[in-house]
Protein backbone atom coordinates (compact mmCIF):
# COMPACT_ATOMS: atom_id res chain seq x y z
CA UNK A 1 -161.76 -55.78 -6.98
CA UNK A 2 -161.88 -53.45 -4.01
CA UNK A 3 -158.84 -51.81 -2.81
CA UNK A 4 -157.26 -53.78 0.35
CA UNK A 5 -155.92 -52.39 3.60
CA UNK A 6 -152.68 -52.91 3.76
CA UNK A 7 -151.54 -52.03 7.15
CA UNK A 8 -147.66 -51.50 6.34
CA UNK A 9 -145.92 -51.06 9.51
CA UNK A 10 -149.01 -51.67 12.15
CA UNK A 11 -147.91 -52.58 15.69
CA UNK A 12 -144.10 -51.74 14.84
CA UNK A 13 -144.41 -49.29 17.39
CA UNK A 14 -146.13 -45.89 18.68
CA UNK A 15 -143.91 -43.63 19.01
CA UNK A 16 -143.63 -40.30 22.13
CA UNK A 17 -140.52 -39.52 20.29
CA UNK A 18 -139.53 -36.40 18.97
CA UNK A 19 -139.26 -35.66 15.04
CA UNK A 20 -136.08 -34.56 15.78
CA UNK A 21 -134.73 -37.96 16.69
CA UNK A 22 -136.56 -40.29 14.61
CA UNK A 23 -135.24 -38.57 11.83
CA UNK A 24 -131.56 -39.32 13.21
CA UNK A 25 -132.23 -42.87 13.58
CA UNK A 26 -132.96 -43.38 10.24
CA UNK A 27 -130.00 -41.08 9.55
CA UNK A 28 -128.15 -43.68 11.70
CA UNK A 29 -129.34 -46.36 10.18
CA UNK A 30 -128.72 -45.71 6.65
CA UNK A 31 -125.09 -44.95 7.27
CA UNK A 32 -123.02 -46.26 4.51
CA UNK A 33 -125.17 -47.59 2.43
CA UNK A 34 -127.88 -44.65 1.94
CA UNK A 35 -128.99 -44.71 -1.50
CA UNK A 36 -129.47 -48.55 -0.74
CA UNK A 37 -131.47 -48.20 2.20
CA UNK A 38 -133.71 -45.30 0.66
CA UNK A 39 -134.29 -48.05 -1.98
CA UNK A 40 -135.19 -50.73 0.59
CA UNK A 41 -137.24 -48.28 2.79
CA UNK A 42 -139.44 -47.66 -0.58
CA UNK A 43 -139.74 -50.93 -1.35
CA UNK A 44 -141.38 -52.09 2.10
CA UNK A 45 -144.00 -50.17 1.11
CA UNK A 46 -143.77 -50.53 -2.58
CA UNK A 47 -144.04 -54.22 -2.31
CA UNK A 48 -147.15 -55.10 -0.46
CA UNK A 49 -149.27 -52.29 -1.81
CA UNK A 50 -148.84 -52.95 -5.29
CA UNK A 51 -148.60 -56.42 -4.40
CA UNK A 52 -145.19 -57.47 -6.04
CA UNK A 53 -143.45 -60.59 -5.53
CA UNK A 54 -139.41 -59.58 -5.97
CA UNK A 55 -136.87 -61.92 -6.31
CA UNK A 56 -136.01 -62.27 -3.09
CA UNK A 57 -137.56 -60.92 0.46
CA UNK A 58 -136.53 -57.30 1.25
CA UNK A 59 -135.73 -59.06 5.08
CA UNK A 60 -134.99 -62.81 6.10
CA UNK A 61 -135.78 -63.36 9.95
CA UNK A 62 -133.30 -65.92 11.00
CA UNK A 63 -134.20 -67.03 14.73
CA UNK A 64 -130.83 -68.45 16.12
CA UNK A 65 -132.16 -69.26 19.43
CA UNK A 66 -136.18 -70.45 19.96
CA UNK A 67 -135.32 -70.59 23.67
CA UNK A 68 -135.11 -67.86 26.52
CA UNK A 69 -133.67 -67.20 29.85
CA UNK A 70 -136.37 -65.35 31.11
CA UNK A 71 -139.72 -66.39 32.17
CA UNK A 72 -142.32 -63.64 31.36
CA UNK A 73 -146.19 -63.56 32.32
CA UNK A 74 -147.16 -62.28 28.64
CA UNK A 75 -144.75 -64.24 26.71
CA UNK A 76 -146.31 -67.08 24.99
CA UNK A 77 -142.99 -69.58 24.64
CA UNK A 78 -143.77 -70.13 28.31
CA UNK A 79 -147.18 -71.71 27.50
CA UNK A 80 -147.50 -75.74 27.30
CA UNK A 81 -149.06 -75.46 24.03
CA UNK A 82 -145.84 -73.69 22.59
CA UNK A 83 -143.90 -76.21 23.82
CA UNK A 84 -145.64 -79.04 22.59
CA UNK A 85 -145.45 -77.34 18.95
CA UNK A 86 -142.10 -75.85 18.41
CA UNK A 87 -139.02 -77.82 18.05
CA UNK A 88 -137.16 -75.06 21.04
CA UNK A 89 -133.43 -75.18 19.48
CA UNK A 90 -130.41 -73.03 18.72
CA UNK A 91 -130.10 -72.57 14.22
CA UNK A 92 -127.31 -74.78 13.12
CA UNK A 93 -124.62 -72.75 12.34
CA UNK A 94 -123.63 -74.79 9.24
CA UNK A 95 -127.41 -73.99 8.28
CA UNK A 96 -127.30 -70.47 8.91
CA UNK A 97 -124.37 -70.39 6.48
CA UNK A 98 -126.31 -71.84 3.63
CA UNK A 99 -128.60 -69.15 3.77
CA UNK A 100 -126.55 -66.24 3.84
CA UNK A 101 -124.41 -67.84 1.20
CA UNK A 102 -127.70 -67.92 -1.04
CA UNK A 103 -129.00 -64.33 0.20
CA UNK A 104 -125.70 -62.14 0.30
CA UNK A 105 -126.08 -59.71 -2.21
CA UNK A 106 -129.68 -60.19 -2.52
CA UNK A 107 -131.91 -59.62 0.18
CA UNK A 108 -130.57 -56.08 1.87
CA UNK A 109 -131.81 -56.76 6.16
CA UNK A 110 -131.05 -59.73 8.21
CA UNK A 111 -132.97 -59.98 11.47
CA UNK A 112 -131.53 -62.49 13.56
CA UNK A 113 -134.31 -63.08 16.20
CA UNK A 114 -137.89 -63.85 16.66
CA UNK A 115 -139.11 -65.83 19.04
CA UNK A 116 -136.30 -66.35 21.50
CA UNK A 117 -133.25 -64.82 22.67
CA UNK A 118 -130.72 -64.54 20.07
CA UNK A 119 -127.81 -64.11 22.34
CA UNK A 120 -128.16 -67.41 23.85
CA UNK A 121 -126.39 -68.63 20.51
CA UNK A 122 -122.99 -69.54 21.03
CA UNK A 123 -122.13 -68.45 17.41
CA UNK A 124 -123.67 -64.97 17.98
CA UNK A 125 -120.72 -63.18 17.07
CA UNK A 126 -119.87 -65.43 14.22
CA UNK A 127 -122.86 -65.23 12.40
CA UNK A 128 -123.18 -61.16 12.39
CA UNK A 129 -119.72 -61.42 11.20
CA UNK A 130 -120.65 -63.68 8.36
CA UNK A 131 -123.48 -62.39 7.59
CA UNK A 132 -121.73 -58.64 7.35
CA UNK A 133 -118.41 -60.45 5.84
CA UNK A 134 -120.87 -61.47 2.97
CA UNK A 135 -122.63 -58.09 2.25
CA UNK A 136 -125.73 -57.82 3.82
CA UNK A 137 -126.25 -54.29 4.91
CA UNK A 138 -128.77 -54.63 7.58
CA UNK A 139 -128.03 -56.38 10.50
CA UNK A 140 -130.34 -56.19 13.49
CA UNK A 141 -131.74 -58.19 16.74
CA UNK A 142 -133.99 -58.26 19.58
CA UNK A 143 -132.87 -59.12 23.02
CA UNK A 144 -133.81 -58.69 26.36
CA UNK A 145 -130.40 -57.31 27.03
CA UNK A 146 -129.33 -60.39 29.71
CA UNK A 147 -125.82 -60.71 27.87
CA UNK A 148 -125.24 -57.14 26.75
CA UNK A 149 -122.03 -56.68 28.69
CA UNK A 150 -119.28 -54.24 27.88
CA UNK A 151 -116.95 -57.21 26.56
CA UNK A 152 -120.09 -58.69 24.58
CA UNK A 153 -120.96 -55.44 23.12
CA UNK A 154 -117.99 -54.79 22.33
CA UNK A 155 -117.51 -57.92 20.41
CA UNK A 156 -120.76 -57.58 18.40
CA UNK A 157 -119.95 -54.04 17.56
CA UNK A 158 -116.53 -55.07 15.88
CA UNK A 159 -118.68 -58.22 14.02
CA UNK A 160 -120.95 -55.91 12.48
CA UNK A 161 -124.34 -55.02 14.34
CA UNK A 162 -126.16 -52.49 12.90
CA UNK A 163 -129.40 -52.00 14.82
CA UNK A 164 -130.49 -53.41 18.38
CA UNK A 165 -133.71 -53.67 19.97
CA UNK A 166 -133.64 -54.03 23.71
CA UNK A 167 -136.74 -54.80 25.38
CA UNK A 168 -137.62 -53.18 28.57
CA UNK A 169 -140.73 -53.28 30.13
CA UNK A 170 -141.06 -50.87 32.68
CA UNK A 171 -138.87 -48.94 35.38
CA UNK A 172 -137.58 -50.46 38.97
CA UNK A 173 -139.98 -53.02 40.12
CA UNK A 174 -142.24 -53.03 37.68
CA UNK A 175 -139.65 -54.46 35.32
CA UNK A 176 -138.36 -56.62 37.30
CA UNK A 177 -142.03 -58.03 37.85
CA UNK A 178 -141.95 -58.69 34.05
CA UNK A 179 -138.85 -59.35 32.85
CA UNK A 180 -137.80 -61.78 35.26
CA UNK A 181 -135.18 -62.94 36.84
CA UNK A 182 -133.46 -59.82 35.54
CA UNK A 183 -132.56 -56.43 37.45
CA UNK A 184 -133.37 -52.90 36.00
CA UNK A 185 -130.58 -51.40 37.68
CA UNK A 186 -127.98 -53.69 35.80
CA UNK A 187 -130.15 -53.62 32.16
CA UNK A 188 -130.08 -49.70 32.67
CA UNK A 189 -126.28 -49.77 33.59
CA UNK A 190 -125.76 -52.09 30.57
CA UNK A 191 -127.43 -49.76 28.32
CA UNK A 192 -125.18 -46.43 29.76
CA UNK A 193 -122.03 -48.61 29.13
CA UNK A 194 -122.78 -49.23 25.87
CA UNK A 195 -123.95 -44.90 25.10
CA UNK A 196 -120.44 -44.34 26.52
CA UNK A 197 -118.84 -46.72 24.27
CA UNK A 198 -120.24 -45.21 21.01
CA UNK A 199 -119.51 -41.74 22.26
CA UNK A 200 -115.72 -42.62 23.31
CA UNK A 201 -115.24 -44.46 19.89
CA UNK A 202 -117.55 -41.69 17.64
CA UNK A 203 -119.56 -44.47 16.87
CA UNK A 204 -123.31 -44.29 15.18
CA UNK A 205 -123.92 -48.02 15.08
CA UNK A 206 -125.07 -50.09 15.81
CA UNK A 207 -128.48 -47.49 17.17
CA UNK A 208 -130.11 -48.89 20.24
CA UNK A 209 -133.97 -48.68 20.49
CA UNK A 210 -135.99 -49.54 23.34
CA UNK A 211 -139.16 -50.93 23.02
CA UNK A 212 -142.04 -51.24 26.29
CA UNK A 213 -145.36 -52.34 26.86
CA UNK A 214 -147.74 -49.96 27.00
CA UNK A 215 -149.27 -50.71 30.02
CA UNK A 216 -145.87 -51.08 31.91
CA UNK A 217 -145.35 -47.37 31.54
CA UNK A 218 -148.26 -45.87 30.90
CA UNK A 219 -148.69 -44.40 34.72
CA UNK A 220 -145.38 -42.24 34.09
CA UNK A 221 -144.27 -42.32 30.20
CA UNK A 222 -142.40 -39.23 30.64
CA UNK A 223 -140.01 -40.69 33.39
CA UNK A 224 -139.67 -43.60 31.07
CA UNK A 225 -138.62 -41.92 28.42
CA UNK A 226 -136.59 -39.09 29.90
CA UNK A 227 -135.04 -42.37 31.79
CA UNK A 228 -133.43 -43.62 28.50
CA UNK A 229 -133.99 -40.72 25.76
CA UNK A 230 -129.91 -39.37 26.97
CA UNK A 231 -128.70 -42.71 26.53
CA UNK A 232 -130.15 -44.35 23.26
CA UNK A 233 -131.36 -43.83 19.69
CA UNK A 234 -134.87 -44.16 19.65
CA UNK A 235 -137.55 -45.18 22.16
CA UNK A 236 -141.23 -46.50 21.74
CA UNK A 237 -143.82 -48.70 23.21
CA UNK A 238 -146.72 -51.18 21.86
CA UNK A 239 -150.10 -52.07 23.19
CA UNK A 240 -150.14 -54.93 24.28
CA UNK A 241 -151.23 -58.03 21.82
CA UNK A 242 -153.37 -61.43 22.25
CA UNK A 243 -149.87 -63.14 22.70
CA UNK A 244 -151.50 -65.62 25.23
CA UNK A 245 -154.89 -66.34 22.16
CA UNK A 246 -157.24 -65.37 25.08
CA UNK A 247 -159.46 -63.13 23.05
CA UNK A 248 -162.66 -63.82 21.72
CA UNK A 249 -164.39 -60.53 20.87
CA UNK A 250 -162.03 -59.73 18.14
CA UNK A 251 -163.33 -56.94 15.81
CA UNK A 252 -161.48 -57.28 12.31
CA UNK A 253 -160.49 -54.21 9.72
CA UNK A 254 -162.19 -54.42 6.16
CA UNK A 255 -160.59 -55.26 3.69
CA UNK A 256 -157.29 -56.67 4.98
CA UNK A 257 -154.64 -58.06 3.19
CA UNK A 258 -151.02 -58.99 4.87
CA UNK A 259 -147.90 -56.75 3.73
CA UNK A 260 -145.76 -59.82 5.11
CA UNK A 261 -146.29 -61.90 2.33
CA UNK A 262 -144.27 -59.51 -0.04
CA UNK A 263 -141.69 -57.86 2.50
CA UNK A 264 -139.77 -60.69 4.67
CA UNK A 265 -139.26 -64.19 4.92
CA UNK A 266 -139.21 -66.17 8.01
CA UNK A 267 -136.99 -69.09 9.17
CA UNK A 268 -137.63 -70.68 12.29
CA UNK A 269 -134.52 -72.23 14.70
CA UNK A 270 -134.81 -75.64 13.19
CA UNK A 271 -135.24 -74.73 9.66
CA UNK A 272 -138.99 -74.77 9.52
CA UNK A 273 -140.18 -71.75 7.44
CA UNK A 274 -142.95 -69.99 8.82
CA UNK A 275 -145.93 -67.89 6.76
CA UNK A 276 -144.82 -64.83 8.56
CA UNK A 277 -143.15 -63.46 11.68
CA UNK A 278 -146.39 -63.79 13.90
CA UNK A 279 -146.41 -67.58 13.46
CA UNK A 280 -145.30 -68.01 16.58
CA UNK A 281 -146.53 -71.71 17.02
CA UNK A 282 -145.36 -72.95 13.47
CA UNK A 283 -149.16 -73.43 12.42
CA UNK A 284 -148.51 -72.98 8.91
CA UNK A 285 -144.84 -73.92 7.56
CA UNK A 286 -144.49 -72.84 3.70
CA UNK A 287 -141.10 -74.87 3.82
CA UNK A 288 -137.71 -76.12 5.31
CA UNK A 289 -134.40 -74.64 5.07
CA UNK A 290 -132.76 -77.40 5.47
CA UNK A 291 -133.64 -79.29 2.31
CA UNK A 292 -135.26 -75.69 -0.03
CA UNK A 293 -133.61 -72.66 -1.29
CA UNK A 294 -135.09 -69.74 0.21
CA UNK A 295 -135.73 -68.51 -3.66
CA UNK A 296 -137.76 -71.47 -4.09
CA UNK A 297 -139.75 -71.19 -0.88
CA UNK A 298 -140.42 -67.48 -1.60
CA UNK A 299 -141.92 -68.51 -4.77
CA UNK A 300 -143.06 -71.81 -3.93
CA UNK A 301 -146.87 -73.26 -3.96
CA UNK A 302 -147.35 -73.19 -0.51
CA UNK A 303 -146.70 -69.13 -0.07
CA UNK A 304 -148.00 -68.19 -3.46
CA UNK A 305 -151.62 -70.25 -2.17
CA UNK A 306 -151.69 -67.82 1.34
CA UNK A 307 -151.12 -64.91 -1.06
CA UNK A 308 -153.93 -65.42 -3.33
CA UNK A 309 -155.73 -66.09 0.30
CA UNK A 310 -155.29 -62.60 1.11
CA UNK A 311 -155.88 -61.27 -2.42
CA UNK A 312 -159.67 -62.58 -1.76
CA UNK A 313 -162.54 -60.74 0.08
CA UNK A 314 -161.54 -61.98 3.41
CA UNK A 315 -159.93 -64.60 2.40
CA UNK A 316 -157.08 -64.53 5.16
CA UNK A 317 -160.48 -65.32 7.57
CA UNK A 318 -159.44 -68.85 6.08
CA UNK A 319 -156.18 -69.33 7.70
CA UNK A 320 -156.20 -69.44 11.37
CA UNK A 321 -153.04 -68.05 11.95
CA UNK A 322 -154.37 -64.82 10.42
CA UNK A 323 -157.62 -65.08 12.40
CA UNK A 324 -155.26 -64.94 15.40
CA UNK A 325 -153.11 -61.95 14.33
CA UNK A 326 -152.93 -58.64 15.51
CA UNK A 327 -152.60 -57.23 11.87
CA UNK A 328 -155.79 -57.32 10.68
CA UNK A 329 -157.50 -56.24 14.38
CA UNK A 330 -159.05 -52.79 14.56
CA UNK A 331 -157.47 -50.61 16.67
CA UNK A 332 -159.06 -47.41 18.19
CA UNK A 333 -157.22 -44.67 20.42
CA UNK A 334 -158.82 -45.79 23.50
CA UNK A 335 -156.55 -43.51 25.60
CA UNK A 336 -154.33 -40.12 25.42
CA UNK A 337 -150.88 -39.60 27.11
CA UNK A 338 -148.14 -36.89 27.02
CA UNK A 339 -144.52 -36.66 27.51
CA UNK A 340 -142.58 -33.72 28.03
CA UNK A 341 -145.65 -31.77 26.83
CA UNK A 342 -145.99 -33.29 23.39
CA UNK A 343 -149.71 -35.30 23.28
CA UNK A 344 -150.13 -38.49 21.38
CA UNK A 345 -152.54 -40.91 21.04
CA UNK A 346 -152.95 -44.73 22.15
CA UNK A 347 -153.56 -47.20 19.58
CA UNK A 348 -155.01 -50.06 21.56
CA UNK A 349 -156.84 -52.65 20.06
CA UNK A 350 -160.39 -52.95 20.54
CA UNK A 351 -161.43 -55.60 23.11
CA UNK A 352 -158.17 -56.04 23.90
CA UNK A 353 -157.10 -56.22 28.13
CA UNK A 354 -154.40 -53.89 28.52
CA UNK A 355 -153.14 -55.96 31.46
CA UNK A 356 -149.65 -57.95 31.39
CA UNK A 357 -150.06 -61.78 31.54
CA UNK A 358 -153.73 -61.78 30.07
């Protein structure tokens, strides 16, 4: 059998940060449960390369919300064809429950977004404090930062957030061109008020990342970063993906096989259970939540099939999901950049328009 590529954290994000401070993030992160998180940390990788199926997922993505305020040009659950697939909902809370009563102990990181915007739920603060109440160590989210008031931060920080991922495309106009109908001048307020906060209280957690498109900051990445790098944890940018499925050209890597399958399991707003975490039009559901255990669905038939998929020459060239992913696309570093003097290169992928809304 020849060896697969198994990309383990592809796409996560490049990073113009320094050593210095990626190094305290994880410090950050870790805090009070280190050994544990070293553990889990070794097992993302562990996992997928050697191909083991554990017990339970290292991560469960929970989307609470499959719904957004905002209206951006590259964001796909704007697109008629989303809509006509996905059930757009807020998780039942009652469900939600279920699932951390049957994961609490077990599966270590709890990511309570995906496709939407997780603060939209009206149980937001109730279900980090559940979720913590019950043990699990890791709890993070992506927003686009709408809600992130003082009062709401507050709140979330005294339920239990450990980790928060703010997206924030661009400076000035150029965010507000993307991330509409929101203001950069009140997201970048938000985010000070929440830096003083955790200095006045001597607080680590929850660490704020920001994360950017590429192309929305790639004309001045050094006043992007030296914008936010006083006033957050950690800061990094991503090409930009096929989210639209324009591409055509796509130029695969050999080899591939998906780390997914063995790190995280993902449950969609109204139960459905998705492959993986770029299913974003629930193409191929392995399961429901609702009426499955998320033990059984981890080991069930239907996952177990798309794993022996990817054990094959190729075989994830099968499932059209795959096809579609940015995973197993070749990347090249089409471009160079520099902030503050330190160089780095641009992972793009290849035949890919770096250009926001195609």
């Amino acid at each position: 059998m020849q060896i697969k590529n198994i990309p383990i954290n592809k796409g996560n994000y490049n990073s113009f940060e320094t050593q210095e401070r990626e190094k305290l993030f994880e410090e950050y992160k870790s805090e009070g449960w280190k050994s544990e998180y070293t553990e889990y940390r070794a097992n993302w990788s562990k996992f997928p390369l050697e191909q083991i199926v554990n017990e339970y997922p290292l991560l469960v993505d929970l989307e609470l919300a499959s719904v957004c305020n905002l209206k951006c040009p590259m964001c796909y659950t704007i697109t008629d064809e989303f809509k006509e697939k996905v059930n757009a909902k807020l998780l039942d809370f009652e469900l939600f429950k279920k699932i951390i009563d049957e994961i609490a102990g077990k599966v270590p990181a709890l990511r309570l977004s995906l496709r939407g915007e997780s603060t939209l739920h009206p149980k937001f603060i109730e279900c980090i404090k559940y979720a913590k109440d019950k043990g699990i160590n890791e709890i993070s989210t992506l927003t686009n930062g709408s809600k992130l008031e003082l009062e709401y931060f507050k709140k979330i920080v005294d339920a239990g957030i450990d980790w928060i991922t703010i997206s924030v495309d661009g400076l000035d106009d150029k965010y507000e061109k993307i991330r509409k109908p929101l203001k950069f001048n009140d997201t970048l307020q938000k985010i000070k008020d929440m830096h003083q906060y955790k200095l006045d209280n001597g607080l680590h957690k929850p660490v704020i990342k920001i994360q950017s498109l590429w192309p929305s900051i790639k004309k001045d990445p050094s006043k992007f970063f030296n914008t936010f790098e006083p006033i957050t944890n950690l800061i990094a940018f991503n090409p930009l993906i096929d989210y639209l499925q324009n591409d055509s050209d796509i130029v695969y890597i050999e080899n591939f096989s998906c780390p997914q399958l063995y790190q995280r399991l993902v449950v969609g707003a109204d139960g459905s259970v998705m492959m993986c975490s770029n299913d974003e039009e629930n193409d191929h559901i392995i399961g429901n939540a609702n009426i499955e255990t998320i033990y059984n669905i981890w080991h069930g038939e239907a996952l177990n099939k798309v794993r022996a998929l990817h054990k094959k020459q190729d075989g994830y060239k099968n499932l059209d999901v795959c096809k579609r992913c940015y995973l197993p696309r070749a990347t090249e570093a089409s471009e160079t950049s520099e902030v503050n003097g330190r160089k780095f290169d641009i992972l793009n992928y290849v035949n890919r328009a770096q250009n926001v809304g195609e």
